[in-house]
C-alpha atoms as a PDB file:
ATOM      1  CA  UNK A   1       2.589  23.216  31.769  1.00  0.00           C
ATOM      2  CA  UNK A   2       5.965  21.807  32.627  1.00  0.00           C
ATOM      3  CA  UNK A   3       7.594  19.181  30.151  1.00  0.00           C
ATOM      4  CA  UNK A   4       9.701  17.083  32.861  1.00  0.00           C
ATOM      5  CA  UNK A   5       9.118  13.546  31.843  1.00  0.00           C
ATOM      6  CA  UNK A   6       8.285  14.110  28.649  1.00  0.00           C
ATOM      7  CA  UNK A   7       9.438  11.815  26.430  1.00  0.00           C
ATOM      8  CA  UNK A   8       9.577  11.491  22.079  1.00  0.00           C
ATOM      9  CA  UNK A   9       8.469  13.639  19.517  1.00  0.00           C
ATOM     10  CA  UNK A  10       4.718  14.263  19.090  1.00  0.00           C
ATOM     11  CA  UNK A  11       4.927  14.449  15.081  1.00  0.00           C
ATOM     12  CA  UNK A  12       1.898  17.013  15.751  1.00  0.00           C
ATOM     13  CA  UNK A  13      -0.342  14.576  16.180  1.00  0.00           C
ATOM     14  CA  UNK A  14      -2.464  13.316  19.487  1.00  0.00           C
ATOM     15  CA  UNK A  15      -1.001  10.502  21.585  1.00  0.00           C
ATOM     16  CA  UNK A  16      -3.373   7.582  19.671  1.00  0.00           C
ATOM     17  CA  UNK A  17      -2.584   8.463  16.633  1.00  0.00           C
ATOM     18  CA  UNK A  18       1.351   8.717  17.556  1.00  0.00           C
ATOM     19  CA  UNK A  19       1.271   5.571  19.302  1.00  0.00           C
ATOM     20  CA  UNK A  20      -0.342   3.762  16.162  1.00  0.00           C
ATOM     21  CA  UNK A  21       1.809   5.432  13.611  1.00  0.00           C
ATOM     22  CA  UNK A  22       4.558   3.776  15.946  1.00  0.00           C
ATOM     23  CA  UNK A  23       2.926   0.484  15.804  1.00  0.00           C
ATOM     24  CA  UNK A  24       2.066   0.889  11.700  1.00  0.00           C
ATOM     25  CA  UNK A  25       5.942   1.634  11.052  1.00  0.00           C
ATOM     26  CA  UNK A  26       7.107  -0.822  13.127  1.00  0.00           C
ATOM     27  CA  UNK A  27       4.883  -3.440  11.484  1.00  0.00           C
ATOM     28  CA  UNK A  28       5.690  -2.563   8.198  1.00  0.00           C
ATOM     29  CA  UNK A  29       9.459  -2.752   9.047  1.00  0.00           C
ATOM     30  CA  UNK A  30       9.218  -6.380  10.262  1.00  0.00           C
ATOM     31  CA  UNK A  31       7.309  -7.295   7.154  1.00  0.00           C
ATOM     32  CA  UNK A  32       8.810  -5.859   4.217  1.00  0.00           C
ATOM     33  CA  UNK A  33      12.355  -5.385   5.791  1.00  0.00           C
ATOM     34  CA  UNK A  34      12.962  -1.638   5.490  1.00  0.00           C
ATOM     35  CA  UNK A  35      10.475   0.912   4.957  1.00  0.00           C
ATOM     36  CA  UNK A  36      10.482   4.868   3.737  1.00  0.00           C
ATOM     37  CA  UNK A  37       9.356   7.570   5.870  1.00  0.00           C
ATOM     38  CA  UNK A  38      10.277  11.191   7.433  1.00  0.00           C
ATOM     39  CA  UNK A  39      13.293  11.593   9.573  1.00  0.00           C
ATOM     40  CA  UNK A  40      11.729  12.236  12.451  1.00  0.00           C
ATOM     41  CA  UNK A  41       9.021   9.278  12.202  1.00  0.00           C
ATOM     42  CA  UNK A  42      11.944   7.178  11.616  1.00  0.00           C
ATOM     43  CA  UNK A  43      13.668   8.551  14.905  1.00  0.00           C
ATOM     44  CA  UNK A  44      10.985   7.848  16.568  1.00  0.00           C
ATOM     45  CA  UNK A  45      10.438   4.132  15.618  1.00  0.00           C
ATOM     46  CA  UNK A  46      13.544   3.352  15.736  1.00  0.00           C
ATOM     47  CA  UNK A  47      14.071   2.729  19.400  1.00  0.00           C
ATOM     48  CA  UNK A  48      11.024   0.973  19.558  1.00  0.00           C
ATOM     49  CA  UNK A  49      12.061  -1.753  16.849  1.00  0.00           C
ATOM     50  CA  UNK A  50      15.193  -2.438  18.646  1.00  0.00           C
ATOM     51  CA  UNK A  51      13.504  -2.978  21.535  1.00  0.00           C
ATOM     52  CA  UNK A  52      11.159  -5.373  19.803  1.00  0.00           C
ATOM     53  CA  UNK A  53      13.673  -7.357  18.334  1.00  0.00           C
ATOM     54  CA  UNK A  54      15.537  -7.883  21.572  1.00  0.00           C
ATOM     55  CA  UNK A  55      12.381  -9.131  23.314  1.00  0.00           C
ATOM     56  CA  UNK A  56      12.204 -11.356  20.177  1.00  0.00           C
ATOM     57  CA  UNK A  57      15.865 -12.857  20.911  1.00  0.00           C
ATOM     58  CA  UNK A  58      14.668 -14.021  24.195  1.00  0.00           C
ATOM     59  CA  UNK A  59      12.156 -16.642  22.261  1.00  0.00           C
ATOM     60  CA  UNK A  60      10.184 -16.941  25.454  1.00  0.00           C
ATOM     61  CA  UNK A  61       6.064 -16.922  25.653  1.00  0.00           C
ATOM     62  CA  UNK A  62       6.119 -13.930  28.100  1.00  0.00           C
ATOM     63  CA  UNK A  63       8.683 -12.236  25.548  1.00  0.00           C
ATOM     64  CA  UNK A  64       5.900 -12.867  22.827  1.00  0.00           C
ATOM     65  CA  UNK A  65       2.974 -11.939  24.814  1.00  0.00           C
ATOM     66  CA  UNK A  66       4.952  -8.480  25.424  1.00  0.00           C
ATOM     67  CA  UNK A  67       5.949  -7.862  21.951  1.00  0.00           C
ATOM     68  CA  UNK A  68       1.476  -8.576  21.338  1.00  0.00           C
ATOM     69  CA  UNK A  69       0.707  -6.002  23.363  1.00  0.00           C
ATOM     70  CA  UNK A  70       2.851  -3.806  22.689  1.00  0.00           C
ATOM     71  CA  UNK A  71       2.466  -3.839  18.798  1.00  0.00           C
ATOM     72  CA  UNK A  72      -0.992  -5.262  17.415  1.00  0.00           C
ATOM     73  CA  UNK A  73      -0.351  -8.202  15.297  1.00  0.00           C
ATOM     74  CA  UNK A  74      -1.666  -8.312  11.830  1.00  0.00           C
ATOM     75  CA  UNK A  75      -1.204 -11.161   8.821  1.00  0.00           C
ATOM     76  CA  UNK A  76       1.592 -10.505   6.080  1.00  0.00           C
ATOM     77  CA  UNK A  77       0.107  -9.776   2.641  1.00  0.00           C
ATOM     78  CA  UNK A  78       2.248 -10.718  -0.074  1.00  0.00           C
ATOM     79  CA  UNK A  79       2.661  -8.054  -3.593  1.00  0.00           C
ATOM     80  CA  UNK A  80      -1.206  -9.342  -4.673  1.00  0.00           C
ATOM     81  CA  UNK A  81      -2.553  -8.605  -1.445  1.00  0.00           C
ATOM     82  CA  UNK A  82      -3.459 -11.993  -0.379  1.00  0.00           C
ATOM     83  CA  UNK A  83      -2.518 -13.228   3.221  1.00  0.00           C
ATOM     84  CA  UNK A  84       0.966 -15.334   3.185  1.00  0.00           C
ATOM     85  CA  UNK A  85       0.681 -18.751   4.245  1.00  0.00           C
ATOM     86  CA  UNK A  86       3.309 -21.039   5.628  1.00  0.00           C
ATOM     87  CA  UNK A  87       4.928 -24.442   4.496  1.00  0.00           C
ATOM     88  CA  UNK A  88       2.302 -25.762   7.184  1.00  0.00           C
ATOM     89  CA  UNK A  89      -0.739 -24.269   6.066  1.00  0.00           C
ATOM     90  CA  UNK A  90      -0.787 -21.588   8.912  1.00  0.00           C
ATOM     91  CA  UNK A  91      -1.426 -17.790   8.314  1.00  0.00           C
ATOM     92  CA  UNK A  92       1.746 -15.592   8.737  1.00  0.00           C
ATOM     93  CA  UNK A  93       1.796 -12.541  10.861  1.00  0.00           C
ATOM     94  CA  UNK A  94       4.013  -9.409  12.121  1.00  0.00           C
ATOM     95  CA  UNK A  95       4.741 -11.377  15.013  1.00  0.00           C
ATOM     96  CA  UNK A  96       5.240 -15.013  14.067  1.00  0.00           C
ATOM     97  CA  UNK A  97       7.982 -13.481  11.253  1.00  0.00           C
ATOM     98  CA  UNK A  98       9.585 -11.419  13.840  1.00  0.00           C
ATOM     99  CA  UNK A  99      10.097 -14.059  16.478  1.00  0.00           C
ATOM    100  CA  UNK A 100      10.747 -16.958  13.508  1.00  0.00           C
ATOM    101  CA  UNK A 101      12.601 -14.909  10.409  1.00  0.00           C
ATOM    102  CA  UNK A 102      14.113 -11.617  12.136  1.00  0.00           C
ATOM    103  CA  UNK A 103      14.963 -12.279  15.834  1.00  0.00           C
ATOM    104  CA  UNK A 104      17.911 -16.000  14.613  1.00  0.00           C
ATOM    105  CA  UNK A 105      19.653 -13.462  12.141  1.00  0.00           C
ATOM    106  CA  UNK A 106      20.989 -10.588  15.640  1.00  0.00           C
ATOM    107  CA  UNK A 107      21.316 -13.623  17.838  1.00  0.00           C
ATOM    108  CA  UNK A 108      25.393 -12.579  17.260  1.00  0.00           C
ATOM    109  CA  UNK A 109      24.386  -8.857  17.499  1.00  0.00           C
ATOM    110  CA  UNK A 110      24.038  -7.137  20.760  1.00  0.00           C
ATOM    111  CA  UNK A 111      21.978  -4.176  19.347  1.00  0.00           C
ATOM    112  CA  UNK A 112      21.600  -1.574  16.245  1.00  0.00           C
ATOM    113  CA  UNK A 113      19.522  -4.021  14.460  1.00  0.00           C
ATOM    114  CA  UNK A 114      17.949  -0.910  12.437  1.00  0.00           C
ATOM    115  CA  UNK A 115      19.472   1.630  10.467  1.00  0.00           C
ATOM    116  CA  UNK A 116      18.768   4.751   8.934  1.00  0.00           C
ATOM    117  CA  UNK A 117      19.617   5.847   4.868  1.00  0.00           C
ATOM    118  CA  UNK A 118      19.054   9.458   4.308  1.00  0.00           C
ATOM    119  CA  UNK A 119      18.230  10.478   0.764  1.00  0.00           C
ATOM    120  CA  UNK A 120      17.948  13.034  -1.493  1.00  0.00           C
ATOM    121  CA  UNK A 121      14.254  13.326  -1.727  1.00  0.00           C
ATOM    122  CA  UNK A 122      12.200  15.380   0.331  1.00  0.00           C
ATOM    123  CA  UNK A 123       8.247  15.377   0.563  1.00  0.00           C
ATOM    124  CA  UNK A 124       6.130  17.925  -2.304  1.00  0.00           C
ATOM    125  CA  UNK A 125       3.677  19.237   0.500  1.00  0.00           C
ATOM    126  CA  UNK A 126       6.090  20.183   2.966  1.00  0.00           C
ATOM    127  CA  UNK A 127       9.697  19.286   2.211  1.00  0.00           C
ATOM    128  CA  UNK A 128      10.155  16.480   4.588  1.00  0.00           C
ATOM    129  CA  UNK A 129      13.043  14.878   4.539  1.00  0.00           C
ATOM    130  CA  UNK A 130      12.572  10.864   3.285  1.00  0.00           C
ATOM    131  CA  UNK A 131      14.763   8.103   4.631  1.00  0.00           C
ATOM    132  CA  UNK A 132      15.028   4.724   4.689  1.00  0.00           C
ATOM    133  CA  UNK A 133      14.414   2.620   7.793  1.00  0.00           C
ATOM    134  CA  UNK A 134      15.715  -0.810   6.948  1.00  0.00           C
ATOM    135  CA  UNK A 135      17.180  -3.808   9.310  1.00  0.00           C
ATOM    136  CA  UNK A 136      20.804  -4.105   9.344  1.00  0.00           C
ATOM    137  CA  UNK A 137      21.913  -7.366   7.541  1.00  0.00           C
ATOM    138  CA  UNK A 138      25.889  -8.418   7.768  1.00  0.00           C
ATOM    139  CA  UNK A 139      26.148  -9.010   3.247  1.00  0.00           C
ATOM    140  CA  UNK A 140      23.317  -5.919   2.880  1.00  0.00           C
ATOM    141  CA  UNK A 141      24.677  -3.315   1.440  1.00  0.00           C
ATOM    142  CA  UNK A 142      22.585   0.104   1.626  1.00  0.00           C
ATOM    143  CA  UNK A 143      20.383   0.959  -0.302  1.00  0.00           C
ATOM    144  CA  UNK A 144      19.320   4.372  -1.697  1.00  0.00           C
ATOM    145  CA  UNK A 145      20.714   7.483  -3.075  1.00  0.00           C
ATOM    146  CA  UNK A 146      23.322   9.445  -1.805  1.00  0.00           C
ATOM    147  CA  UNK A 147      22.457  13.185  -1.377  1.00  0.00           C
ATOM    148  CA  UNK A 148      23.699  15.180  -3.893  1.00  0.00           C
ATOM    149  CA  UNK A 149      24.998  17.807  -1.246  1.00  0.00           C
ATOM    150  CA  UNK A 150      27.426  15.315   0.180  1.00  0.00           C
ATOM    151  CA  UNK A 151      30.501  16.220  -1.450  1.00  0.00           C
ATOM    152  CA  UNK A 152      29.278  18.973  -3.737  1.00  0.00           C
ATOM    153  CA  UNK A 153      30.862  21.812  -2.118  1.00  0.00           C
ATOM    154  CA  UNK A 154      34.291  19.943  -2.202  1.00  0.00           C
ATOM    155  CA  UNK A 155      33.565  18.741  -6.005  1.00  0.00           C
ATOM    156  CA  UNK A 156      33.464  22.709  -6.543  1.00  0.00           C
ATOM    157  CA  UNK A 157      36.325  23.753  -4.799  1.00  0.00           C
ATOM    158  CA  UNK A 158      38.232  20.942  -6.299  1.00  0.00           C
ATOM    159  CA  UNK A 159      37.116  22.270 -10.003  1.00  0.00           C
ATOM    160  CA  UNK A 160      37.415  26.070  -8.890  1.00  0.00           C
ATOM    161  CA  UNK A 161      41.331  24.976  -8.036  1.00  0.00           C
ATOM    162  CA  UNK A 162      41.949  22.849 -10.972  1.00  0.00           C
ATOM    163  CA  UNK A 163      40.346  25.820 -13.496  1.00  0.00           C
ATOM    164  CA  UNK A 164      42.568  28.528 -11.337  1.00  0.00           C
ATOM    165  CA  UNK A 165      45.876  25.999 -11.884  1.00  0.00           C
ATOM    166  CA  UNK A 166      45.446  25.743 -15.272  1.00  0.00           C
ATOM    167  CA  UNK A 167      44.659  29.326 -15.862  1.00  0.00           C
ATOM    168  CA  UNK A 168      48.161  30.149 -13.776  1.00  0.00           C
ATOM    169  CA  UNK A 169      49.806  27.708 -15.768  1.00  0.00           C
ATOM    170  CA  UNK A 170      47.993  29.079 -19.479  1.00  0.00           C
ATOM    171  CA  UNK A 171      49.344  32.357 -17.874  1.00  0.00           C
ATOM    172  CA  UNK A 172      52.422  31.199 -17.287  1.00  0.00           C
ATOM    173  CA  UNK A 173      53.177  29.886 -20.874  1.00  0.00           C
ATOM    174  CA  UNK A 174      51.981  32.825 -22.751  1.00  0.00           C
ATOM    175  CA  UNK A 175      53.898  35.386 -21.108  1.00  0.00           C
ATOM    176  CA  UNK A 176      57.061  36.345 -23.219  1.00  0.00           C
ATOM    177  CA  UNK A 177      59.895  37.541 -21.709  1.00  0.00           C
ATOM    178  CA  UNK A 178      60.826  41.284 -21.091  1.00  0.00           C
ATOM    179  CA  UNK A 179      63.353  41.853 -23.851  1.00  0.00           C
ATOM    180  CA  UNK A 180      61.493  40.485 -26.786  1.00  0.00           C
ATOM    181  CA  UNK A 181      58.914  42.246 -28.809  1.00  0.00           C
ATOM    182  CA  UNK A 182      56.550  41.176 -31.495  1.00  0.00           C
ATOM    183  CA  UNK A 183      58.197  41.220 -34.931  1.00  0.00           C
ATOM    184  CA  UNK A 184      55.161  41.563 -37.416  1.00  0.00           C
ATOM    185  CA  UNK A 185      56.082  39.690 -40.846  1.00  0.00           C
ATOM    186  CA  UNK A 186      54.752  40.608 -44.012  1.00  0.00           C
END
């Protein structure tokens, strides 16, 4: 089987359930704002939020009827999980807060509307790495933790130089010189 044209990572799953893990994550982005999942499902959605979002810029019915076919829409739930309801009495959805909310804050921005926050956790079951997938806002400021291997093998060389300079410098101090020898007083 040849793999010319082949595009995305098949997160060893079938094409229907990769296509609607796309479609979950990329729903769940637009509601909450950022969301946490593997690297590689994060990769993978990635492309197709930014690509969502621009469609959104456009504002136009065909631009809305795309972005509806290309990712379900569903009603926002709030913390309780009741459906969120607008100032005009009308039910909220993926879409609507995508095309109303998201879409006016990048109308400056001419793309990279997502980013992605590695952390220092990793999955129990398998060790996946978890990120953060969160849209990019000018006064945001990220969120997360920052590994603990970024930095930790300078952090040691730094305290394997400062030990060795103070041990040359301890050395240096208690070394008498040549000529003299210990008087012992009784």
């Amino acid at each position: 089987m040849s793999s010319h044209a082949m595009r995305g990572r098949q997160l060893s799953v079938d094409t229907e359930h990769r296509k609607a893990i796309r479609r979950n994550l990329a729903q769940s982005l637009f509601e909450h704002g950022s969301i946490r999942t593997t690297l590689p499902k994060a990769k993978e959605v990635q492309p197709m939020a930014e690509k969502l979002i621009t469609l959104a810029r456009a504002g136009t019915l065909n631009a809305r009827r795309q972005v509806i076919a290309i990712m379900q829409d569903r009603r926002v739930t709030d913390e309780d999980q009741e459906f969120v309801v607008d100032d005009k009495g009308r039910e909220v959805t993926v879409v609507r807060r995508l095309f109303d909310e998201i879409a006016p804050k990048f109308t400056d921005r001419q793309g990279g509307y997502t980013q992605i926050i590695k952390t220092a956790k990793h999955r129990i079951g398998d060790g996946g790495e978890i990120v953060v997938l969160q849209l990019v806002t000018n006064a945001q400021a990220p969120t997360g933790t920052v590994r603990r291997s970024a930095g930790l093998r300078r952090k040691r060389n730094e305290k394997k130089h400062a030990f060795a300079a103070k041990a040359i410098k301890g050395e240096k101090t208690e070394k008498k010189p040549r000529g003299e020898t210990a008087t012992a007083t009784a």
